[in-house]
N, C-alpha and C. Protein backbone atom coordinates (compact mmCIF):
# COMPACT_ATOMS: atom_id res chain seq x y z
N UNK A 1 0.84 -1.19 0.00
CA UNK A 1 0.00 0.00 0.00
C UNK A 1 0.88 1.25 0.00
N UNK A 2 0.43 2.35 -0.92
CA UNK A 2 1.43 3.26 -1.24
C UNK A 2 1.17 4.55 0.67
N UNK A 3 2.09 4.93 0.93
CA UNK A 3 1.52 5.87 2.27
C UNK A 3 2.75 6.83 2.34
N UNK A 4 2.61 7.41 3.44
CA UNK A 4 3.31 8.90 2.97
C UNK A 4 3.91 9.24 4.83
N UNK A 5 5.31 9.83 4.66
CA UNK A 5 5.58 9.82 5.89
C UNK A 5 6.14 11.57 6.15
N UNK A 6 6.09 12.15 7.47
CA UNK A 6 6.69 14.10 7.58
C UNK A 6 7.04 13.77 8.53
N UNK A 7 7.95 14.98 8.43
CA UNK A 7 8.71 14.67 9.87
C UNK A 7 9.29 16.18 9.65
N UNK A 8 8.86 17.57 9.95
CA UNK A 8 9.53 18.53 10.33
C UNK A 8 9.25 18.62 8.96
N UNK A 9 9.96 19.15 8.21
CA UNK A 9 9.82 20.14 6.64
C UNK A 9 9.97 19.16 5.56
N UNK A 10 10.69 17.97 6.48
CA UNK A 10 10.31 16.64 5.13
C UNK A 10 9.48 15.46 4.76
N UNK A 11 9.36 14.92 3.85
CA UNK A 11 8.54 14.02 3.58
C UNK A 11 9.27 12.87 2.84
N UNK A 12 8.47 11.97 2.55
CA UNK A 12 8.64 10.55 2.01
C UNK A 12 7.73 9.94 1.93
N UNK A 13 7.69 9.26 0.76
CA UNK A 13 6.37 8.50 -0.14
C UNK A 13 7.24 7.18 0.10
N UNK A 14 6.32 6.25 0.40
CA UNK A 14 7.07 4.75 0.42
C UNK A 14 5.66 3.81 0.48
N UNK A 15 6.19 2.65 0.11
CA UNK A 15 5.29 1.53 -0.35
C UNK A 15 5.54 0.27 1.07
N UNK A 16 4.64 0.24 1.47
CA UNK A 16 4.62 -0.33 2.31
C UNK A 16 3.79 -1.81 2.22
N UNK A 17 5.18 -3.15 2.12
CA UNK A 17 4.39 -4.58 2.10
C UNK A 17 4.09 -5.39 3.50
N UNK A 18 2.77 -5.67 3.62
CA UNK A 18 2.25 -5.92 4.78
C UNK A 18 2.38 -7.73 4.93
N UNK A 19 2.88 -8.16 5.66
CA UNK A 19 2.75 -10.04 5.09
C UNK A 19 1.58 -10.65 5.37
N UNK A 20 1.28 -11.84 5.42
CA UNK A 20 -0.32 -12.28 5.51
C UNK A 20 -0.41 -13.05 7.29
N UNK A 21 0.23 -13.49 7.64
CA UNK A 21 0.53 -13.98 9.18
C UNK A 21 1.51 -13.30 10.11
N UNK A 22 0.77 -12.57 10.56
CA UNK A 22 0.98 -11.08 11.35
C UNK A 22 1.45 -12.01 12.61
N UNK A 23 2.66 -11.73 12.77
CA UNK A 23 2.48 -12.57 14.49
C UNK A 23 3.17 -10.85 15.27
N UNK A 24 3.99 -11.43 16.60
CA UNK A 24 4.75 -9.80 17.55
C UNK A 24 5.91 -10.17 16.93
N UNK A 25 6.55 -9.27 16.79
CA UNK A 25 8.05 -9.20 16.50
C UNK A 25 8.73 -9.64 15.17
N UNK A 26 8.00 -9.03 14.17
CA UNK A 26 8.21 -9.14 12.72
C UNK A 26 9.64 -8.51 12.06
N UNK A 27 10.16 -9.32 11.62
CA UNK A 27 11.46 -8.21 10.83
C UNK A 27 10.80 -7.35 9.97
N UNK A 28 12.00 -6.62 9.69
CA UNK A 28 11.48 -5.64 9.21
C UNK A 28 12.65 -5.63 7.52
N UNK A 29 12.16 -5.36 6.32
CA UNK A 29 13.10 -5.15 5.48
C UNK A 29 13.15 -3.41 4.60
N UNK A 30 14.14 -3.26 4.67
CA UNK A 30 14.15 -1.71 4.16
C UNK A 30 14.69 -1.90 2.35
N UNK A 31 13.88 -1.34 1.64
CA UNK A 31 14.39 -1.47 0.17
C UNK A 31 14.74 -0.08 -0.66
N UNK A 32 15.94 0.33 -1.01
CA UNK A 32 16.31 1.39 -2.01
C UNK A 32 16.66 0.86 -3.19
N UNK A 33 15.70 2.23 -4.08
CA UNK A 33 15.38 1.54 -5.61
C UNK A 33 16.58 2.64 -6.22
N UNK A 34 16.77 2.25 -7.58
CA UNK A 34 17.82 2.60 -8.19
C UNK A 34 17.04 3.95 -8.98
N UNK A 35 18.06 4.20 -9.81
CA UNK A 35 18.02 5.89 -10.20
C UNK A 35 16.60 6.08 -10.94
N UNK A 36 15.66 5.01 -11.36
CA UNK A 36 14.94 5.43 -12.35
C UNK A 36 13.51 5.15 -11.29
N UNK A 37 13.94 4.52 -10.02
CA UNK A 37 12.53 5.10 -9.43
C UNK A 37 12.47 6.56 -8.74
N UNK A 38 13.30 7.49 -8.65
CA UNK A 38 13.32 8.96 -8.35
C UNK A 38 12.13 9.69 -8.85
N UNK A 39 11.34 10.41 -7.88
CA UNK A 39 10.82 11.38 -8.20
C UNK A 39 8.89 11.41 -6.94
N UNK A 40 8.07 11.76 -7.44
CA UNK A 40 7.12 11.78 -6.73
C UNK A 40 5.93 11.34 -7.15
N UNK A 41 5.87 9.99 -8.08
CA UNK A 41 5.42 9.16 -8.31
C UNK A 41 6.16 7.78 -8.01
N UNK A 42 5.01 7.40 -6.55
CA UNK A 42 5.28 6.22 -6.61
C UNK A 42 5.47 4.86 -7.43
N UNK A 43 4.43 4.77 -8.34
CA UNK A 43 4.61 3.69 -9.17
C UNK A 43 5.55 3.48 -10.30
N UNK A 44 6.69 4.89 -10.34
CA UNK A 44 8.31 4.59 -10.31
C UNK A 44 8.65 3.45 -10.12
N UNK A 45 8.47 3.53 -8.76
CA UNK A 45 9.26 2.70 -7.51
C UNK A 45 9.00 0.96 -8.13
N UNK A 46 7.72 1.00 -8.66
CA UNK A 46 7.21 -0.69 -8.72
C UNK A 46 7.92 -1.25 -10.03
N UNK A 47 8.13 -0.11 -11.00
CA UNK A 47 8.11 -0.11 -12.31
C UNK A 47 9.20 -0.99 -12.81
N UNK A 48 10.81 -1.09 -12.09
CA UNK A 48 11.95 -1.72 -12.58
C UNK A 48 11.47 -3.46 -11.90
N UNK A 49 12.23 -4.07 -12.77
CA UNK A 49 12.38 -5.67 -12.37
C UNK A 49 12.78 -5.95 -11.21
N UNK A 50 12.23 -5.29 -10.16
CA UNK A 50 12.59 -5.70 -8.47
C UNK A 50 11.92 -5.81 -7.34
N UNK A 51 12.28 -6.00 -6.19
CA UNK A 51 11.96 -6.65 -4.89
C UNK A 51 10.51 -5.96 -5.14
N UNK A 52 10.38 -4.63 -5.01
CA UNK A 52 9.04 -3.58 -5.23
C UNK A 52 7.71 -4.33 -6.15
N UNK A 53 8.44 -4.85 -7.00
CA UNK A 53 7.44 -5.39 -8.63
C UNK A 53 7.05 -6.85 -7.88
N UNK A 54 8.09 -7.17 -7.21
CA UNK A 54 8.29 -8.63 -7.01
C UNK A 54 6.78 -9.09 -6.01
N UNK A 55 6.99 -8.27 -5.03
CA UNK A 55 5.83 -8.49 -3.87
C UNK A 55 4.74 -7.58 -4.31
N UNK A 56 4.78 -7.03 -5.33
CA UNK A 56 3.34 -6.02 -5.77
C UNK A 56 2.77 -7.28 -6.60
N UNK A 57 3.37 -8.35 -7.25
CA UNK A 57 2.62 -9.07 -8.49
C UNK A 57 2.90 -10.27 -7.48
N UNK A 58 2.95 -10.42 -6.13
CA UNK A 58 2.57 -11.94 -5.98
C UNK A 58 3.87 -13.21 -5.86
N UNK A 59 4.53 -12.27 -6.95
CA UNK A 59 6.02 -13.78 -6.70
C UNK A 59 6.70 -13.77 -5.47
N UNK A 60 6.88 -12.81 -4.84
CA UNK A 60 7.18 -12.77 -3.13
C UNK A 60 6.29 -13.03 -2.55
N UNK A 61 6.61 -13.32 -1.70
CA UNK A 61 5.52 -13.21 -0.71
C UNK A 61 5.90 -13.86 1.09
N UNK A 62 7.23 -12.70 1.24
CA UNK A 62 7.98 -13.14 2.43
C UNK A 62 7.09 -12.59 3.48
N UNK A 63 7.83 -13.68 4.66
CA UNK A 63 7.36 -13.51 5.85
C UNK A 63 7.59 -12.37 7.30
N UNK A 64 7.38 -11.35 6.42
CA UNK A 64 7.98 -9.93 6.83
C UNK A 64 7.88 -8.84 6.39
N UNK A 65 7.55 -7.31 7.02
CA UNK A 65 7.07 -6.38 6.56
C UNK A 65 8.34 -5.76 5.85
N UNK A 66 8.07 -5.17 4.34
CA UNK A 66 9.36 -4.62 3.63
C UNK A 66 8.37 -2.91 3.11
N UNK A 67 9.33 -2.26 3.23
CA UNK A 67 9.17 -0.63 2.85
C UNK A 67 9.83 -0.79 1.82
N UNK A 68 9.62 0.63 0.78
CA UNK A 68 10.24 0.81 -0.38
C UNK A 68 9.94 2.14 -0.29
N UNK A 69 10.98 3.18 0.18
CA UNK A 69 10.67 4.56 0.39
C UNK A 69 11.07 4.99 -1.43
N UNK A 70 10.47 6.36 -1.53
CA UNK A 70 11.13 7.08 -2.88
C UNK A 70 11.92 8.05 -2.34
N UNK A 71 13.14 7.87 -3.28
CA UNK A 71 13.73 9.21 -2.94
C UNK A 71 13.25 10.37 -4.12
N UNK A 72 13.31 11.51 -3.51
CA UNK A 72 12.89 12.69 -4.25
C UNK A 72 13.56 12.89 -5.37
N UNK A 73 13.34 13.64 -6.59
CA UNK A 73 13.70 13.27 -7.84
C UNK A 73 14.87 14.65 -8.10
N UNK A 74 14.95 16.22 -6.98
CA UNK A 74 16.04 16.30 -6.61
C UNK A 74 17.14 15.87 -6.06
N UNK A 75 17.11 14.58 -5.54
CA UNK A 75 17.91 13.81 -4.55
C UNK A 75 18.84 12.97 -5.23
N UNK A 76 20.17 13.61 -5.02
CA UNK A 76 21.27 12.65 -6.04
C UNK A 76 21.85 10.79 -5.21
N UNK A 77 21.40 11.27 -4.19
CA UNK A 77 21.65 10.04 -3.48
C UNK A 77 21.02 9.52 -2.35
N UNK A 78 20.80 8.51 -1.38
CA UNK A 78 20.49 7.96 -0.76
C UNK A 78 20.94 8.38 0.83
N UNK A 79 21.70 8.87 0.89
CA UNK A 79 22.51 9.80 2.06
C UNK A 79 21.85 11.19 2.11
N UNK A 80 21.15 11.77 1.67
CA UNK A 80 20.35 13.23 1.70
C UNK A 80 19.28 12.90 2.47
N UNK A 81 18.86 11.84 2.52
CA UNK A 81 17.33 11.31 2.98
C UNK A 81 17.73 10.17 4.42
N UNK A 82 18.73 10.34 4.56
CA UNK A 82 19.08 9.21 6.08
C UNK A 82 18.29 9.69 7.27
N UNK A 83 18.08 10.69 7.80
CA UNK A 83 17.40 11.21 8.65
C UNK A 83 16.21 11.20 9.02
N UNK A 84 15.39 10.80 7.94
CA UNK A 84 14.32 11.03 7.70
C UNK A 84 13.95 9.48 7.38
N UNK A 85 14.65 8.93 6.51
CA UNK A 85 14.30 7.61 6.60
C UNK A 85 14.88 7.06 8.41
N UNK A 86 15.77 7.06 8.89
CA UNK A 86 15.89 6.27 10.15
C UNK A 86 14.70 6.70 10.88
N UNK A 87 13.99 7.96 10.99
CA UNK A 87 12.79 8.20 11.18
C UNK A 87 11.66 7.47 11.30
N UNK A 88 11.01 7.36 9.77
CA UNK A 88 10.09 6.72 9.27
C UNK A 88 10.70 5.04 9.87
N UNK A 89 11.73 4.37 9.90
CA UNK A 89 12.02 3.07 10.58
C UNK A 89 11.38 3.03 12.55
N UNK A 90 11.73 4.20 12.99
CA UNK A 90 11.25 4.07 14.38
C UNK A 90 9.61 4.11 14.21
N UNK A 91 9.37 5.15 13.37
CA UNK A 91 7.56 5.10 13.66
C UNK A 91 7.23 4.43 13.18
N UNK A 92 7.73 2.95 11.78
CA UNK A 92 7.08 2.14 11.98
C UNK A 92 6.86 1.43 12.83
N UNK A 93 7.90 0.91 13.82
CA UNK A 93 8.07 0.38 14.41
C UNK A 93 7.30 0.65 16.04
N UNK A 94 6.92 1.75 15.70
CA UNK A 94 5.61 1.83 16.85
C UNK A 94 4.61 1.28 16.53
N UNK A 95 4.16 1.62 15.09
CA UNK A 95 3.12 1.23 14.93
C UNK A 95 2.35 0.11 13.92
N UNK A 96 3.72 -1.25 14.42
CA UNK A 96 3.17 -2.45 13.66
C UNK A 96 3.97 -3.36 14.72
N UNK A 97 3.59 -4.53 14.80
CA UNK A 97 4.37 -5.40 15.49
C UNK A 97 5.91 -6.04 15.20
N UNK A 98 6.34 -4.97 14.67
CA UNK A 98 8.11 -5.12 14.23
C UNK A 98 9.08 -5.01 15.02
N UNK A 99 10.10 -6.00 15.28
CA UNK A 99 11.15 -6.23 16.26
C UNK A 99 12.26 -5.19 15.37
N UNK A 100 12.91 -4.27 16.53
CA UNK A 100 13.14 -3.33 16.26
C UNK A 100 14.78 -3.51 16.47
N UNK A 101 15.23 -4.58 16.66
CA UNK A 101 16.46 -5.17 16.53
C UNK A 101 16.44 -5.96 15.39
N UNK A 102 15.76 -6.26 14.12
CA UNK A 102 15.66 -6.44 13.26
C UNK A 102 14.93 -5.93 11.85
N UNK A 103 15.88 -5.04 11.80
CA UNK A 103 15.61 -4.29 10.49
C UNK A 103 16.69 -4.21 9.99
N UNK A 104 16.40 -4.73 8.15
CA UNK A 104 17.64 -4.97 7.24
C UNK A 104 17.57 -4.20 6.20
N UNK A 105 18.50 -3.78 5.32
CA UNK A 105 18.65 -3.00 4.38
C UNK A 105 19.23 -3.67 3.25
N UNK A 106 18.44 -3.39 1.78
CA UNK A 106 18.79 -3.97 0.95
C UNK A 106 18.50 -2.97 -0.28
N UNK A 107 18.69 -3.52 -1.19
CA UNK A 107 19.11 -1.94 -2.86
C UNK A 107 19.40 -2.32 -3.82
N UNK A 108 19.18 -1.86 -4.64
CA UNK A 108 19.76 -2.14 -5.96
C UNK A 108 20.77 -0.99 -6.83
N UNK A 109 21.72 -1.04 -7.33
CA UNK A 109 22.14 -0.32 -8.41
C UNK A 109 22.36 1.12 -7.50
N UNK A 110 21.56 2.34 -7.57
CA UNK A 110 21.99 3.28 -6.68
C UNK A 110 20.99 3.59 -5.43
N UNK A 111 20.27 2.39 -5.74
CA UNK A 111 20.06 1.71 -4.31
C UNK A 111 20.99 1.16 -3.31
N UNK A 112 21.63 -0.01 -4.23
CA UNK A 112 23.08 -0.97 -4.04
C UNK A 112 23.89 -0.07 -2.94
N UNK A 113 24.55 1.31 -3.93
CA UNK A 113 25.25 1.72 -3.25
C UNK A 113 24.68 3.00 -2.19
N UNK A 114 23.40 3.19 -2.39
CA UNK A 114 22.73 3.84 -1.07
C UNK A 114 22.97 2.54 0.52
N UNK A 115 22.55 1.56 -0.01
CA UNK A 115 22.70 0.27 1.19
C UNK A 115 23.97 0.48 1.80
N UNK A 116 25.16 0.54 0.86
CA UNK A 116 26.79 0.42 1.06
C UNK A 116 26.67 1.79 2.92
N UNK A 117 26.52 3.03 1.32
CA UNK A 117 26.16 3.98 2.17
C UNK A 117 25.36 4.31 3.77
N UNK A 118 24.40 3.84 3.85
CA UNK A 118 23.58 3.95 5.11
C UNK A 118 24.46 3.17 6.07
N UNK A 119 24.56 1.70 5.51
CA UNK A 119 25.30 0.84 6.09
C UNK A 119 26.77 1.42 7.23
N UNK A 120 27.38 2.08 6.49
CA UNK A 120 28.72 2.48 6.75
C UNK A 120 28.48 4.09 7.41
N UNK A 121 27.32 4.60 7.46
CA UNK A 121 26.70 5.82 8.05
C UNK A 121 26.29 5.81 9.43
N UNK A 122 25.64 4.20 9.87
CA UNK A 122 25.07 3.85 10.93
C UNK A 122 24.84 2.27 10.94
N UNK A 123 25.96 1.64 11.19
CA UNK A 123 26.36 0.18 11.36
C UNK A 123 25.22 -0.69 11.99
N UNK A 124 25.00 0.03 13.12
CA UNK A 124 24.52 0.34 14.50
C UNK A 124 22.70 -0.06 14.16
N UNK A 125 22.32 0.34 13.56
CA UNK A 125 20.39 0.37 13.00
C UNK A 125 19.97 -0.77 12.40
N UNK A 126 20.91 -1.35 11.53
CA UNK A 126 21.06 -2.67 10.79
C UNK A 126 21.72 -4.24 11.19
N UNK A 127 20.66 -4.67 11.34
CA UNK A 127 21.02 -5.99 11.56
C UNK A 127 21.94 -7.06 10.38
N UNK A 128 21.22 -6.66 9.30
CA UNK A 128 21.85 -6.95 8.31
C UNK A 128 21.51 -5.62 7.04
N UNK A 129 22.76 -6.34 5.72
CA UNK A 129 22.29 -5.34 4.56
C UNK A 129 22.58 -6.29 3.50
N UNK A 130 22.38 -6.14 2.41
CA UNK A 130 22.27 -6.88 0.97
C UNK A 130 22.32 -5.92 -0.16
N UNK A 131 23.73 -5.14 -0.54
CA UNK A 131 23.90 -4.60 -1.70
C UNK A 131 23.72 -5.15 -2.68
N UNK A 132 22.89 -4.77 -4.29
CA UNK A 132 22.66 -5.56 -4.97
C UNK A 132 23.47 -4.41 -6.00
N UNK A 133 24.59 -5.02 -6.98
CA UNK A 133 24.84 -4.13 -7.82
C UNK A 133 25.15 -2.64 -7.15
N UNK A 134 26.01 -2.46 -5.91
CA UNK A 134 26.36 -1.32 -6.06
C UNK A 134 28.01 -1.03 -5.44
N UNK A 135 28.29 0.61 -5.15
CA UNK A 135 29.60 0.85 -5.60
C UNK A 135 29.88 1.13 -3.92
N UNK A 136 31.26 0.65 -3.57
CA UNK A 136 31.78 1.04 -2.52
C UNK A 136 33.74 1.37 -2.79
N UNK A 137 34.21 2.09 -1.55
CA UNK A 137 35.39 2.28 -1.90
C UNK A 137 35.77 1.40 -0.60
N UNK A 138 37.01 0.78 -1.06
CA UNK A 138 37.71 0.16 0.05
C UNK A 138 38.70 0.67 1.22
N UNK A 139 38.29 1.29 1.65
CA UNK A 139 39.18 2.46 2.82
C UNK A 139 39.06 1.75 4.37
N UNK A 140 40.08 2.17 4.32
CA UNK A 140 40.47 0.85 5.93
C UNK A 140 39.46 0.98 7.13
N UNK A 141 38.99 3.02 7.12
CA UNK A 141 38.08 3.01 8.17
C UNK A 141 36.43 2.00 7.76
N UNK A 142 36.20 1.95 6.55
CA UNK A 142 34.76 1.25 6.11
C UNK A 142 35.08 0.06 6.62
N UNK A 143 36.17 -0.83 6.29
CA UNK A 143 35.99 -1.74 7.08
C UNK A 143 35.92 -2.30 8.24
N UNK A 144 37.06 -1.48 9.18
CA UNK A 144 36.36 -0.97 10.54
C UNK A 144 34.96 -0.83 10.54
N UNK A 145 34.27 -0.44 10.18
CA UNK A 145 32.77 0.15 10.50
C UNK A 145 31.92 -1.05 9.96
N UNK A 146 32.29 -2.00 9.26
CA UNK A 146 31.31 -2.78 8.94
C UNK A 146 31.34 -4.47 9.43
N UNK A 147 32.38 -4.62 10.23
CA UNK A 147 33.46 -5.23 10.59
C UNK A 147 32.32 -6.25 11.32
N UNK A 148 31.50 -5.78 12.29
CA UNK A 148 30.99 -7.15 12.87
C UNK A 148 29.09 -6.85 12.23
N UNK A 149 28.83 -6.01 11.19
CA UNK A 149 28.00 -6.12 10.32
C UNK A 149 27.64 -7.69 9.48
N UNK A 150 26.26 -8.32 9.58
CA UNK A 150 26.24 -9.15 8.43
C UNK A 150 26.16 -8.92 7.18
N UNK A 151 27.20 -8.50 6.00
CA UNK A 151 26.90 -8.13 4.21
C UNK A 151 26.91 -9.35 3.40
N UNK A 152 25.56 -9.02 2.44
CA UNK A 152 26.23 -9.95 1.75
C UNK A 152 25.58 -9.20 0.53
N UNK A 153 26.70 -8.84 -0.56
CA UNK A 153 26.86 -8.61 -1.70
C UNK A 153 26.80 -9.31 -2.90
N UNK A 154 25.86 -8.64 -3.69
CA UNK A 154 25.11 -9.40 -5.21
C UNK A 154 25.59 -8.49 -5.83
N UNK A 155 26.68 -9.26 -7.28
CA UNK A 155 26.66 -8.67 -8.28
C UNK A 155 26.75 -9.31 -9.25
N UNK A 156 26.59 -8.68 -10.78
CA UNK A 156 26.34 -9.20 -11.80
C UNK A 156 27.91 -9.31 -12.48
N UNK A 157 28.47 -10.48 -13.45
CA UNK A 157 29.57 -10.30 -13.84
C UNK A 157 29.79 -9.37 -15.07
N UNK A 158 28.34 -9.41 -15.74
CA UNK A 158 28.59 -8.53 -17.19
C UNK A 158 27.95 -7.27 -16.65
N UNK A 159 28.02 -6.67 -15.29
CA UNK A 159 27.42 -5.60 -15.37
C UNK A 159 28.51 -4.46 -15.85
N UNK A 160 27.96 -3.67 -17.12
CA UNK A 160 28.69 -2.29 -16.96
C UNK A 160 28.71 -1.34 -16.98
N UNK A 161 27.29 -1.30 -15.84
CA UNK A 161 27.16 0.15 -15.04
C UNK A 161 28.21 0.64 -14.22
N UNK A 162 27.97 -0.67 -12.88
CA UNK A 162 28.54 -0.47 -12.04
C UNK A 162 29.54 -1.56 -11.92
N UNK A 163 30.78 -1.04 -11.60
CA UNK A 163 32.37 -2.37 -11.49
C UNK A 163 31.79 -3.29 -10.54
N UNK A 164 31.26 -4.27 -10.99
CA UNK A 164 31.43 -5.24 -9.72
C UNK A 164 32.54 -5.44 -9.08
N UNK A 165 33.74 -5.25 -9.66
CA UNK A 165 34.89 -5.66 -8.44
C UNK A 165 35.02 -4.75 -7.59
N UNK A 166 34.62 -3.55 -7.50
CA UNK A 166 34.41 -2.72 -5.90
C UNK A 166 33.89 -3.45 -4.95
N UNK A 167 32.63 -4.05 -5.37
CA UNK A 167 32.42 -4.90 -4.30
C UNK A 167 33.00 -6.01 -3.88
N UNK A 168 33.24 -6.65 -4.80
CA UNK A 168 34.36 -8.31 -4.76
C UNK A 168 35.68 -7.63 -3.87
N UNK A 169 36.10 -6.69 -3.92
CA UNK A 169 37.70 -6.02 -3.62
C UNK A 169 37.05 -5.88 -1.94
N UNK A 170 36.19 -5.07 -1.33
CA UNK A 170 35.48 -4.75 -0.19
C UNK A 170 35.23 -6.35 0.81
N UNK A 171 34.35 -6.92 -0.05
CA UNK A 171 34.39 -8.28 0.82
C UNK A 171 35.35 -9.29 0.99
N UNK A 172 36.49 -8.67 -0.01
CA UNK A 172 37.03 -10.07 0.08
C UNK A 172 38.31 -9.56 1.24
N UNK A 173 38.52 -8.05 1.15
CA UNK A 173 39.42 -7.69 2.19
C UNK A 173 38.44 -7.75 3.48
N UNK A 174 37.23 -7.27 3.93
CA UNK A 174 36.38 -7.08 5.05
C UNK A 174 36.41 -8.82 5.71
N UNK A 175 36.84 -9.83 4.14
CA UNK A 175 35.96 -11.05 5.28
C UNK A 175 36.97 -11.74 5.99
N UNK A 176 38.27 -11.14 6.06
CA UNK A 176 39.41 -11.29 7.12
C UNK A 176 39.17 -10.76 8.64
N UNK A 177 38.29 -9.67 8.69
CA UNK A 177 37.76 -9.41 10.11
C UNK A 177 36.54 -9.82 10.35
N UNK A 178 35.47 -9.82 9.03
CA UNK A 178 34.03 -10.31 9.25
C UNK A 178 33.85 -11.74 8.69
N UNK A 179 33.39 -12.56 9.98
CA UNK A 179 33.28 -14.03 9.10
C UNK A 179 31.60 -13.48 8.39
N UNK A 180 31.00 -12.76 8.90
CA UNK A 180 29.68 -12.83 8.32
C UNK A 180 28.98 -12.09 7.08
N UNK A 181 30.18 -12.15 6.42
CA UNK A 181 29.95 -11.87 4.75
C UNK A 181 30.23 -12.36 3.98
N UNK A 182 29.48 -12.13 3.23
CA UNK A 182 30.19 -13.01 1.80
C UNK A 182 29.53 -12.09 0.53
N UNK A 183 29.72 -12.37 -1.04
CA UNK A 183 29.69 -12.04 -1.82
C UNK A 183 28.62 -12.93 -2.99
N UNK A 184 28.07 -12.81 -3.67
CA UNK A 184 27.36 -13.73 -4.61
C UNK A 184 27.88 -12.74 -6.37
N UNK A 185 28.59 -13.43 -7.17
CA UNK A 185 28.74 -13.28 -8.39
C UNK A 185 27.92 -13.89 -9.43
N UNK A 186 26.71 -13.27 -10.10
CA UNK A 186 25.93 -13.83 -10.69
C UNK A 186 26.74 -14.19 -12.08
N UNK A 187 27.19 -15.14 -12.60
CA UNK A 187 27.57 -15.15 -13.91
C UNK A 187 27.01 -14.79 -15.05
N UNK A 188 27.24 -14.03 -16.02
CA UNK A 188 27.08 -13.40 -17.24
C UNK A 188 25.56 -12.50 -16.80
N UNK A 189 25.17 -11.97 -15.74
CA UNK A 189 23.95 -11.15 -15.72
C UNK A 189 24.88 -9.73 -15.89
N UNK A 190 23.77 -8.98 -16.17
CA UNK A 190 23.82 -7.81 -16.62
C UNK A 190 23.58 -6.50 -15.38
N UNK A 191 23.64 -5.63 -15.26
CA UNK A 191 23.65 -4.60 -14.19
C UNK A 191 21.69 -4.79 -13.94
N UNK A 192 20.88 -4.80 -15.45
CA UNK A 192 19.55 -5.15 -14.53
C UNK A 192 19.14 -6.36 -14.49
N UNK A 193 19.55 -7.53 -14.92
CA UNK A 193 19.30 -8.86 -14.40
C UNK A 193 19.35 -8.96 -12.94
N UNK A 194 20.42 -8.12 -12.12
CA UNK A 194 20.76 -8.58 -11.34
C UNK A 194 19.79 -8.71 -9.72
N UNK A 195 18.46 -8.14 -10.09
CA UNK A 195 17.73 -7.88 -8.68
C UNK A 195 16.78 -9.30 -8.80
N UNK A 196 16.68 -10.26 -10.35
CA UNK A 196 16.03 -11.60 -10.27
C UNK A 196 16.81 -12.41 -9.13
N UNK A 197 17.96 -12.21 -8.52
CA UNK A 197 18.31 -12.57 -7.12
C UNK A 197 17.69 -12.98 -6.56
N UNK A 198 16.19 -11.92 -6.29
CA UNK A 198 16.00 -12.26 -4.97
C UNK A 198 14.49 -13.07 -5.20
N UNK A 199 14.50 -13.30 -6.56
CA UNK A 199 13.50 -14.41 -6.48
C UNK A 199 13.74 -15.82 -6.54
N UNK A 200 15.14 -16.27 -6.24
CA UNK A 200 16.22 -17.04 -6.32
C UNK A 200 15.68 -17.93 -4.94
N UNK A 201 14.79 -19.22 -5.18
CA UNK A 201 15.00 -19.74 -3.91
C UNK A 201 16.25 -20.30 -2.86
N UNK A 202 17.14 -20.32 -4.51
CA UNK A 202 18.32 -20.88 -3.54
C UNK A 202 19.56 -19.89 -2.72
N UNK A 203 19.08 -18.95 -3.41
CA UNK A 203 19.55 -17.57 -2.08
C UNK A 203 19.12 -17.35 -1.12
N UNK A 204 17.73 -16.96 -1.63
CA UNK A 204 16.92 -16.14 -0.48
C UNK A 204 17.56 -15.60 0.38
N UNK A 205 17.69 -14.53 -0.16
CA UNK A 205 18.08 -13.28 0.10
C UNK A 205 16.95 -12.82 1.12
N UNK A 206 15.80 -12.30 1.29
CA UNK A 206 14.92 -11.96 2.24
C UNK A 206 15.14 -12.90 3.48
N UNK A 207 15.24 -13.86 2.77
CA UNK A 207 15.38 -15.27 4.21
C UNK A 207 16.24 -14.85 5.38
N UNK A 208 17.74 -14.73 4.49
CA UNK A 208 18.82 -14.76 4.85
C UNK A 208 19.19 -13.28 5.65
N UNK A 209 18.46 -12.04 5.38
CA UNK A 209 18.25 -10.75 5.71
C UNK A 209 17.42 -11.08 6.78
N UNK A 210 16.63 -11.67 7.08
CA UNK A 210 15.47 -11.50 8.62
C UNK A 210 16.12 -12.71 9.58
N UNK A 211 17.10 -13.48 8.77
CA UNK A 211 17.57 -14.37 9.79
C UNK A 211 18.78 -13.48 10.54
N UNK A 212 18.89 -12.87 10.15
CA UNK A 212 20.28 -12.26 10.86
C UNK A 212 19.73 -11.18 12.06
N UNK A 213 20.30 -11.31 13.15
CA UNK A 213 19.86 -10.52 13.87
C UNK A 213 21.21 -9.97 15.75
């Protein structure tokens, strides 16, 4: 259901998936969409081949409440809107039965690297995260900061948007301090193949995001 969140002079439009067996203490999943859902139409947001489309038409249908905020279509990145989204995460969390030590973050593309981003902004909020297709730099303090974080990174090998080996380079130095990452290299997918991931039973990716806690 599409709903709308303020908080002081800002706002946020986000899509909110409700699951069908409501029990107390629901994870919670957070989703950032890539550059072409921007702006102030929601059904942007549903429009690309992902998690959003995925649980709007039925092929999801995880056991857990997932958001899909928009970012504003001035908004060059995913870091302009942190405030406001960690926001909208507490008041859901008043007002649904969501365990509030479990909320995960996941993205695509400049979503991907919004996830990287938040992630490495506030370690601390996230139980887990799931970059899909996006860009990080390998700097000694990020790995410090993500260090006892659960990541696990999806990328495509023919993507060439974004270098997948930023990410391959990040996990493969991070998983010397973090046993709890790892990496997934989709072979020959493309930068937008790459969010059919998460309809991947043998990932499950959502699974693997609400199990972590």
């Amino acid at each position: 259901a599409p709903q709308s969140f303020s908080s002081g002079s800002e706002s946020l439009n986000y899509w909110l998936y409700t699951p069908e067996n409501i029990t107390e203490n629901m994870p919670l999943v957070v989703y950032l969409h890539g550059g072409s859902g921007r702006g102030d139409d929601l059904s942007l947001v549903t429009e690309a081949e992902s998690l959003p489309r995925f649980l709007q038409d039925g092929r999801l249908s995880p056991s857990c409440y997932v958001i899909a905020p928009q970012l504003p279509g001035n908004c060059r990145s995913w870091t302009e809107k942190k405030g406001i989204l960690l926001k909208l995460i507490d008041f859901l969390c008043t007002q649904y039965p969501l365990d509030a030590a479990n909320v995960s973050l996941t993205g695509h593309s400049m979503g991907g690297t919004g996830t990287w981003e938040l992630a490495l902004a506030c370690p601390e909020r996230f139980s887990a995260v799931a970059p899909l297709s996006g860009s990080v730099q390998t700097l000694p303090v990020y790995i410090q900061k993500l260090s006892n974080l659960p990541v696990w990174a999806v990328v495509g090998s023919a993507d060439t948007i974004v270098d997948p080996s930023s990410s391959e380079r990040f996990i493969n130095i991070l998983s010397h301090s973090n046993p709890a990452c790892r990496i997934t290299v989709l072979d020959g997918y493309t930068h937008f193949d790459v969010p059919q991931a998460y309809l991947d039973p043998g990932l499950d990716i959502l699974g693997w995001l609400t199990a972590q806690s």
